[in-house]
Protein backbone atom coordinates (compact mmCIF):
# COMPACT_ATOMS: atom_id res chain seq x y z
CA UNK A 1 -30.43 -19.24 -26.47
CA UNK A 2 -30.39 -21.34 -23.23
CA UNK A 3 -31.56 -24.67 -23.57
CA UNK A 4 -32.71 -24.25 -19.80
CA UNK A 5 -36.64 -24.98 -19.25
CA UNK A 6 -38.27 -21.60 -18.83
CA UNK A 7 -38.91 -22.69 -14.81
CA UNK A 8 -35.62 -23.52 -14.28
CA UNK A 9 -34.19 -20.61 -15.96
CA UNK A 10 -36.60 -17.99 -13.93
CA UNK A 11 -35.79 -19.97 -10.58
CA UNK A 12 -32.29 -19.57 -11.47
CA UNK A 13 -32.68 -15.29 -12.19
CA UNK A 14 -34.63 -15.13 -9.11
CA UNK A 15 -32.00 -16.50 -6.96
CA UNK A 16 -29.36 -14.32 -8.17
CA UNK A 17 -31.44 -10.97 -8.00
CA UNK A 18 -32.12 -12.17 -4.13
CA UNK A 19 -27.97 -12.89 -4.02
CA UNK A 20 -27.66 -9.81 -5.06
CA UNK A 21 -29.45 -7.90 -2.53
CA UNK A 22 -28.15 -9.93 -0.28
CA UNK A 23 -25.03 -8.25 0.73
CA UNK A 24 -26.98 -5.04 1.56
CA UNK A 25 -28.71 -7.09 4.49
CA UNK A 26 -26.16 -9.04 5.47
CA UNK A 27 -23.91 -5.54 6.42
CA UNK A 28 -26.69 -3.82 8.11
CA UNK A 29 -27.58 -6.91 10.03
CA UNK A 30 -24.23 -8.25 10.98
CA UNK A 31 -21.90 -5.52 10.79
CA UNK A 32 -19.41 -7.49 12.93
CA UNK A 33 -19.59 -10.46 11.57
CA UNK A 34 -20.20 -9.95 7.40
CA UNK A 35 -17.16 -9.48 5.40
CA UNK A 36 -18.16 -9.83 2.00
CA UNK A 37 -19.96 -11.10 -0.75
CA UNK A 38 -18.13 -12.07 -3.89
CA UNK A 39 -18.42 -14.89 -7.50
CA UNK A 40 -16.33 -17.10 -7.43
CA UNK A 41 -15.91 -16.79 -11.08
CA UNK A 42 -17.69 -19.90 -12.30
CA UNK A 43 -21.01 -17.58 -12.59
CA UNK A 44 -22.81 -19.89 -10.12
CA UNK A 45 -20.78 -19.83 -6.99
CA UNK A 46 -21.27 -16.86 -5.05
CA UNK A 47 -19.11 -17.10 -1.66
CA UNK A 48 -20.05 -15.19 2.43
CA UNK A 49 -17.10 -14.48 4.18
CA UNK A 50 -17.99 -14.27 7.67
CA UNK A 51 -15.73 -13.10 10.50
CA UNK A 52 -15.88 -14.78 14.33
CA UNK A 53 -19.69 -16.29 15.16
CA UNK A 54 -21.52 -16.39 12.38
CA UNK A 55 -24.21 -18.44 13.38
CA UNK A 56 -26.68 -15.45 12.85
CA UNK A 57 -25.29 -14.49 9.85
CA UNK A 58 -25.72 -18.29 8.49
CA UNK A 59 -29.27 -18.77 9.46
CA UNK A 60 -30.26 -15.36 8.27
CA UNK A 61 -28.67 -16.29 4.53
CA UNK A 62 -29.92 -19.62 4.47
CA UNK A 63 -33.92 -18.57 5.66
CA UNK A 64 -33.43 -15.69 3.06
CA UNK A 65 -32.27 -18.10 -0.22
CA UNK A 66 -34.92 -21.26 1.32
CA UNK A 67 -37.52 -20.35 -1.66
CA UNK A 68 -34.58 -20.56 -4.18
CA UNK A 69 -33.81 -24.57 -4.07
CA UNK A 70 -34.64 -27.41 -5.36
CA UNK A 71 -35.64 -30.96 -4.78
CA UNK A 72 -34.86 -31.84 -8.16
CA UNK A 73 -31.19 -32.77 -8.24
CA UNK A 74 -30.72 -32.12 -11.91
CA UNK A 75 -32.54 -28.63 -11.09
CA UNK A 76 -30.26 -27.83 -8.11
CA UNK A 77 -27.16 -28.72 -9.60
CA UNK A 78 -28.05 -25.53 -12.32
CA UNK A 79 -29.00 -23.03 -9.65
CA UNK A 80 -26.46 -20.57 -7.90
CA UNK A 81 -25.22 -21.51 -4.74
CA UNK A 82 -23.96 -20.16 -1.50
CA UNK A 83 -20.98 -20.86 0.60
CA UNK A 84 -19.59 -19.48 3.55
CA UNK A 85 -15.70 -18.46 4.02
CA UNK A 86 -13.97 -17.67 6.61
CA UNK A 87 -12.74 -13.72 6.48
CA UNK A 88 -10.05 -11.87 8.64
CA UNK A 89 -11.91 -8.16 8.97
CA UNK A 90 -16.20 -6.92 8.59
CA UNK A 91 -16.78 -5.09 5.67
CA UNK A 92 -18.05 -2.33 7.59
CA UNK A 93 -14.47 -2.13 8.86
CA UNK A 94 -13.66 -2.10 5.38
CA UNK A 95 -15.73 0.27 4.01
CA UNK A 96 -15.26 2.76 7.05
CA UNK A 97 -11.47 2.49 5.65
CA UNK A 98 -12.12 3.40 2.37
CA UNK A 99 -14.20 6.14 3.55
CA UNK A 100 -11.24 7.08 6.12
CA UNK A 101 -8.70 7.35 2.91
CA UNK A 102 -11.08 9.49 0.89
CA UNK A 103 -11.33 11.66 3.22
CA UNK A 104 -7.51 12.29 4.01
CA UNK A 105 -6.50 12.26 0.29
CA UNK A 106 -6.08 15.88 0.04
CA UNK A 107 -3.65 16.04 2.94
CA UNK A 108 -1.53 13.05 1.81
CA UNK A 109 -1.59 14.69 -1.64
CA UNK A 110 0.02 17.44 -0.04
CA UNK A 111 3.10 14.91 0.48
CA UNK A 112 3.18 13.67 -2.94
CA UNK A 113 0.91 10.56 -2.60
CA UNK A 114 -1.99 10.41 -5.18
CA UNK A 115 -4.81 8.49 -4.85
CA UNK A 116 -5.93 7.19 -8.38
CA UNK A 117 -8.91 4.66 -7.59
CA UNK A 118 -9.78 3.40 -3.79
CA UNK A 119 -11.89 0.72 -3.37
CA UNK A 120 -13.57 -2.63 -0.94
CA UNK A 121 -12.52 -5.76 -2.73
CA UNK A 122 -14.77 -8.05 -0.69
CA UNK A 123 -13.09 -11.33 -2.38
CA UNK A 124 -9.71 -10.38 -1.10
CA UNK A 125 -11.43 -8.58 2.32
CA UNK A 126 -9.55 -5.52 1.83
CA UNK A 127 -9.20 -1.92 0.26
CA UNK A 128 -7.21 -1.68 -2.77
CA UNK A 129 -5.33 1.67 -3.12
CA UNK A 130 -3.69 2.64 -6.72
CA UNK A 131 -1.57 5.70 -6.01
CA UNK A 132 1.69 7.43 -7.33
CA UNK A 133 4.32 8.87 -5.45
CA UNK A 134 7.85 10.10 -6.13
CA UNK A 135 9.20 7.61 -3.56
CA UNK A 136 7.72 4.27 -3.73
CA UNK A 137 8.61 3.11 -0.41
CA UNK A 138 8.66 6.01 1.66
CA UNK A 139 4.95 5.82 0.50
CA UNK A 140 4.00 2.52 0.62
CA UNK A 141 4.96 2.89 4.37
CA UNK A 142 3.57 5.38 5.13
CA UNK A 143 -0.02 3.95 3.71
CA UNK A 144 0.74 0.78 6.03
CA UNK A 145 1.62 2.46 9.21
CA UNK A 146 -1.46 4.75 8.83
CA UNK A 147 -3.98 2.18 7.86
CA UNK A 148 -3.14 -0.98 8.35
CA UNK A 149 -3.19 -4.35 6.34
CA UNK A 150 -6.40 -4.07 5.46
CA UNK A 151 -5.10 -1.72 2.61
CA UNK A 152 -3.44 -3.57 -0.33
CA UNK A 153 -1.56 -1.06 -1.96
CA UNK A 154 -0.71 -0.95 -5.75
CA UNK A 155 1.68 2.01 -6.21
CA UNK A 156 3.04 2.64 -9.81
CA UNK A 157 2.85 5.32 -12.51
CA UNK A 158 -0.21 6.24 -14.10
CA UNK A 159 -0.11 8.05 -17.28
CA UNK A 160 -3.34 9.54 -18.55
CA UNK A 161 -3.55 10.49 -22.13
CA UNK A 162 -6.00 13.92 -22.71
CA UNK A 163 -7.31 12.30 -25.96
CA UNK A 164 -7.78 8.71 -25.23
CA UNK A 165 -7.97 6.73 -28.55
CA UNK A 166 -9.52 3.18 -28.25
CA UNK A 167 -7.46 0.31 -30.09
C-alpha cells in the first residue's frame, strides 16, 4: 500500500497518463524538432529530447503538464517530472527508418542478413537492429553504409529453441 494521500496519489496517476500521451502529440506537432520520450529509470523522471529550436516544442509540453503541479513543495517533490534533452535526429526520422528496414528485409535476407527484432529506442535516439549474418562485418557495413548511424546494430547468433521451456 502507498502511504501517499489519496490526492496526491491521483495527481500523481494523472500526470503520468497525460506523460504518456504525450509523445503522440509531441511527433505530430513537431516532427522536426521531437526526438523522443523516454524514463529515466527512477519511475519519476521522464526526459524530451528535442532536436534544433525547440521553443515550440517546450511551451507546448509545459501548457500541456500546467494542471499537473504543485504549489506544495512536499507535493511536487512526489510528482513526475519533465526535462528536456538535447537529441541528435526527430523521431519521425527515426521511425521512417525503422519503417525503411522493414520494408527491405526480404531483399537483404536474400544476402544472408536476418533481421530478428527492429526497433526506435527513443532514450538512445536511434533504431536498434538484432540480426545474424554469416559474415559479421561484411554485414555490419553494409547496414551502416545503407542507413546510417542512426541504426545501432547488434549482430550475433540467435538460437531459437521449438519447445521453449521456462527455468
Amino acid at each position: 500500500m502507498s502511504d501517499l494521500d489519496p490526492q496526491v496519489l491521483r495527481l500523481g496517476l494523472d500526470t503520468l497518463a497525460t506523460i504518456s500521451s504525450l509523445r503522440d502529440g509531441l511527433l505530430d506537432r513537431f516532427p522536426e524538432n521531437f526526438g523522443g520520450l523516454y524514463n529515466r529509470g527512477d519511475s519519476r523522471t521522464f526526459v524530451v529530447l528535442t532536436v534544433g529550436d525547440d521553443a515550440g516544442l517546450r511551451e507546448f509540453t509545459s501548457a500541456h503538464l500546467a494542471d499537473f503541479t504543485s504549489d506544495d513543495p512536499a507535493i511536487a517533490a512526489r510528482l513526475p517530472r519533465v526535462v528536456f534533452q538535447p537529441a541528435t535526429r526527430p523521431l519521425r526520422l527515426l521511425i521512417d527508418l525503422q519503417d525503411r528496414i522493414f520494408a527491405e528485409r526480404d531483399e537483404l535476407s536474400r544476402r544472408g542478413i536476418v533481421f530478428h527484432a527492429v526497433g526506435v529506442r527513443d532514450d538512445v535516439n536511434r533504431v536498434l537492429a538484432f540480426v545474424a549474418a554469416p559474415n559479421q562485418e561484411d554485414a555490419r557495413q553494409l547496414l551502416l553504409d545503407r542507413y546510417g548511424d542512426g541504426v545501432e546494430i547488434q549482430i550475433g547468433t540467435f538460437i531459437f529453441r521449438r519447445n521453449p521451456q521456462m527455468y
